[in-house]
Protein backbone atom coordinates (compact mmCIF):
# COMPACT_ATOMS: atom_id res chain seq x y z
CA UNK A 1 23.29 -37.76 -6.42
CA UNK A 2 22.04 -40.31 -8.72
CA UNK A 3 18.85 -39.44 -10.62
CA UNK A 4 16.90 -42.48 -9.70
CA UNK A 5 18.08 -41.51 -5.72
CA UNK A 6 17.17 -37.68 -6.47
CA UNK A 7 13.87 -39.04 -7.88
CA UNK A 8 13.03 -41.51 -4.74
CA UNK A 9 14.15 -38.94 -2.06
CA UNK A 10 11.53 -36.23 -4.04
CA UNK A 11 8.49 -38.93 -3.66
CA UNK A 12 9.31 -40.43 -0.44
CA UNK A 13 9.02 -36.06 0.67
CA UNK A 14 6.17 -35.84 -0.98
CA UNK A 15 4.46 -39.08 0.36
CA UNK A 16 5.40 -38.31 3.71
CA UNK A 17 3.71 -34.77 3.57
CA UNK A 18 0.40 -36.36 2.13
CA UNK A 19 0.26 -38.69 4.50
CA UNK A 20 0.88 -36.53 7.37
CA UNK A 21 -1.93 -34.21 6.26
CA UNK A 22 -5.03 -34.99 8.83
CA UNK A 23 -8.32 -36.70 7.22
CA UNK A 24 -11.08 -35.00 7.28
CA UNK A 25 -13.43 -35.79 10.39
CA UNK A 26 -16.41 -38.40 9.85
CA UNK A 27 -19.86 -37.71 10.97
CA UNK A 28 -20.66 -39.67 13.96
CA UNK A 29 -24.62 -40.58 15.16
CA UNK A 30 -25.66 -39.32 17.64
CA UNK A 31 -29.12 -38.29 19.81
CA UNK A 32 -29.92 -35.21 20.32
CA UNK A 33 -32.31 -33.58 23.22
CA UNK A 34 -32.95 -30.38 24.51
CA UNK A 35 -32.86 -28.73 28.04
CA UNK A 36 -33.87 -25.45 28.14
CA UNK A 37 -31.72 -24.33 30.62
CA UNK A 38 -29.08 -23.66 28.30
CA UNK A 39 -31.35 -20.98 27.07
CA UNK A 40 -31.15 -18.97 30.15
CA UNK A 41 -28.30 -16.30 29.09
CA UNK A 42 -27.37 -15.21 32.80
CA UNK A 43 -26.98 -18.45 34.13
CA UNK A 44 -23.47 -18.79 35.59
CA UNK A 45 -20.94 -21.08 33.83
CA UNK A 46 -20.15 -22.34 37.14
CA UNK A 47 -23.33 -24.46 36.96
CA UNK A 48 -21.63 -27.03 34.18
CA UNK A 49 -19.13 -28.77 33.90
CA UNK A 50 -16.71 -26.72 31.68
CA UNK A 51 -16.50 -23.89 34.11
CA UNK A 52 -12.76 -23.88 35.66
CA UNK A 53 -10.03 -25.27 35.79
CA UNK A 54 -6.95 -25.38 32.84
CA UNK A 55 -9.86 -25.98 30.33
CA UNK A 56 -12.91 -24.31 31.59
CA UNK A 57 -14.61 -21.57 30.14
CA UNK A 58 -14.51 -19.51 33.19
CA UNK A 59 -10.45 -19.89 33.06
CA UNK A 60 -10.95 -18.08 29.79
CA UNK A 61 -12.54 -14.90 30.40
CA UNK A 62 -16.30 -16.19 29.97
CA UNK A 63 -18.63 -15.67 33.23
CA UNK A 64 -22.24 -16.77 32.04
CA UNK A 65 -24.10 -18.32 28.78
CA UNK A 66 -24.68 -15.11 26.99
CA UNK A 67 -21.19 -13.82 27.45
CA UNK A 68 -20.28 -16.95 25.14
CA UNK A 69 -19.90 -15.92 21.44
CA UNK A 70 -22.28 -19.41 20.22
CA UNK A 71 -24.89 -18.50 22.80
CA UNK A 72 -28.05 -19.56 22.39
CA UNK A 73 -25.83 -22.44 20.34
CA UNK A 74 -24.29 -24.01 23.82
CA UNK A 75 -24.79 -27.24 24.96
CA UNK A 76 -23.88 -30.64 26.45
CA UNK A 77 -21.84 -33.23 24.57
CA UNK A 78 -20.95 -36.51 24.69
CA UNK A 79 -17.34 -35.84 23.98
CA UNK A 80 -17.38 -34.26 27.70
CA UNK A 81 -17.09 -36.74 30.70
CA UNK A 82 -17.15 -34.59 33.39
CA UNK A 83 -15.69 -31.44 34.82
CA UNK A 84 -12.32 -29.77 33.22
CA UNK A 85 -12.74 -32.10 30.21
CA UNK A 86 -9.81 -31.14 27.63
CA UNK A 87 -12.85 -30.88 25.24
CA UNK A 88 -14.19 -28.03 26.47
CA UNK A 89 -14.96 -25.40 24.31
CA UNK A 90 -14.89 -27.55 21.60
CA UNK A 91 -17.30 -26.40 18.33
CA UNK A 92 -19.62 -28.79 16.82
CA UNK A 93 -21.75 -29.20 13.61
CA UNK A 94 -24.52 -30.94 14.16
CA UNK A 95 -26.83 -32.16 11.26
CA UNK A 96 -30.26 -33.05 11.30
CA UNK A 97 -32.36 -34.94 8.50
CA UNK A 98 -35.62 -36.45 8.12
CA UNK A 99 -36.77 -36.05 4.46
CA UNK A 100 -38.16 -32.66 5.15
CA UNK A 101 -36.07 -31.05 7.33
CA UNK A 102 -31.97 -30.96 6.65
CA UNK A 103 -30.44 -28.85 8.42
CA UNK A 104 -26.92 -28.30 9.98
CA UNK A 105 -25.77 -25.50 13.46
CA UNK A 106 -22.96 -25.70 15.17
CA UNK A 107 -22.99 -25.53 19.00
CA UNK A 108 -20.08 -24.56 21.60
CA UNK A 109 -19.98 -27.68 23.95
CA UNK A 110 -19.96 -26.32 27.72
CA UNK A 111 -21.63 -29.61 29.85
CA UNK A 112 -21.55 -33.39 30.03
CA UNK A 113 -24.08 -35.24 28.42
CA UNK A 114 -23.31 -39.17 28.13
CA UNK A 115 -26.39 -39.84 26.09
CA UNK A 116 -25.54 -37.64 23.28
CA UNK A 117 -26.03 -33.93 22.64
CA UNK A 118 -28.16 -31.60 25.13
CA UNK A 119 -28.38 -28.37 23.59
CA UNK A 120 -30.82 -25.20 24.52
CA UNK A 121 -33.90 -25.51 22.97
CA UNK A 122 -33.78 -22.29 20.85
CA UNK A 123 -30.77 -24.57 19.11
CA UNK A 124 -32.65 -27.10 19.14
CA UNK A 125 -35.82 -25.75 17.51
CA UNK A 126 -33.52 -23.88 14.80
CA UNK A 127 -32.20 -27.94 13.94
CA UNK A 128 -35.49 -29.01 13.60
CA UNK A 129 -37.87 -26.06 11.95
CA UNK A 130 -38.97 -25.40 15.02
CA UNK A 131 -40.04 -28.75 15.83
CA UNK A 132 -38.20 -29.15 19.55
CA UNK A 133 -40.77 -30.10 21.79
CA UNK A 134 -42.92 -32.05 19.29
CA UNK A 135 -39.82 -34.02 18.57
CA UNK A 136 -38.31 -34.24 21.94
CA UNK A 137 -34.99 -35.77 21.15
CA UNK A 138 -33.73 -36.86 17.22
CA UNK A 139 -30.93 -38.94 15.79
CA UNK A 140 -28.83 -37.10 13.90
CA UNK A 141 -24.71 -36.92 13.64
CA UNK A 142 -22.06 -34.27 14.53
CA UNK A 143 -18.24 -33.75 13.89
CA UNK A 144 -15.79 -31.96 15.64
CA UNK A 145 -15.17 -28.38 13.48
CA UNK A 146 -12.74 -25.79 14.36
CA UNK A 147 -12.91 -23.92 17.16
CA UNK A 148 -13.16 -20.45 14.69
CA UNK A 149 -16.37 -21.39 13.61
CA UNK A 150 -17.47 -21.18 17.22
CA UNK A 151 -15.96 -17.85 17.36
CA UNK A 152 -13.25 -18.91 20.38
């Protein structure tokens, strides 16, 4: 092979592996409120939409909110239409800044919520300092992390 060919076959490789390699996930805004219902460990994950069915969490082994491994980090997402959403189970960072607070949890996603993020309020309050019900519901931004992180 000709070394102009060798050389053009090597970087056309190369190229193709570099652009095949995924781009890192941009933060998205989003609002962020609180139910504390989520908070309730022996509630039954029957009561949200991720429960059965090929993607629910009861499909997997897990029967109520404590028995998941983010618990008190569970919530509702956006990213979650309705019941059996393929985003189930899906691990999220959320981040939080207002000058004086920054701060970043990640939450397992186990309900709908079209409006944003509904999380427990013990998540919530460790977002915002504590600040949950003062606040009642912040703008902040999340992105999709591995499901590791979430410990599934």
């Amino acid at each position: 092979m000709k070394p102009t060919i060798l050389f053009a076959s090597a970087f056309l490789a190369t190229f193709n592996l570099v652009a095949a390699a995924p781009a890192p996930a941009e933060a998205q805004k989003v609002s962020i409120s609180y139910d504390p219902k989520y908070d309730v460990g022996t509630s039954s994950l029957n009561t949200v939409s991720c429960s059965n069915g090929i993607y629910g969490l009861v499909t997997q082994g897990y029967t109520d909110f404590a028995s998941l491994p983010t618990f008190p980090n569970i919530g509702g997402a956006i990213t979650i239409p309705g019941w059996n959403s393929p985003n189930c189970g899906k691990c999220y960072a959320l981040h939080y800044s207002n000058g004086r607070i920054d701060k970043t949890i990640n939450v397992l996603a186990v309900d709908a919520a079209p409006g944003g993020f509904n999380i427990g309020l013990q998540a919530m309050n460790t977002l915002t300092n504590g600040m949950a019900v003062e606040l009642g519901r912040v703008d902040a931004t999340y992105v999709e992390v591995e499901d590791s992180v979430c410990g599934l």
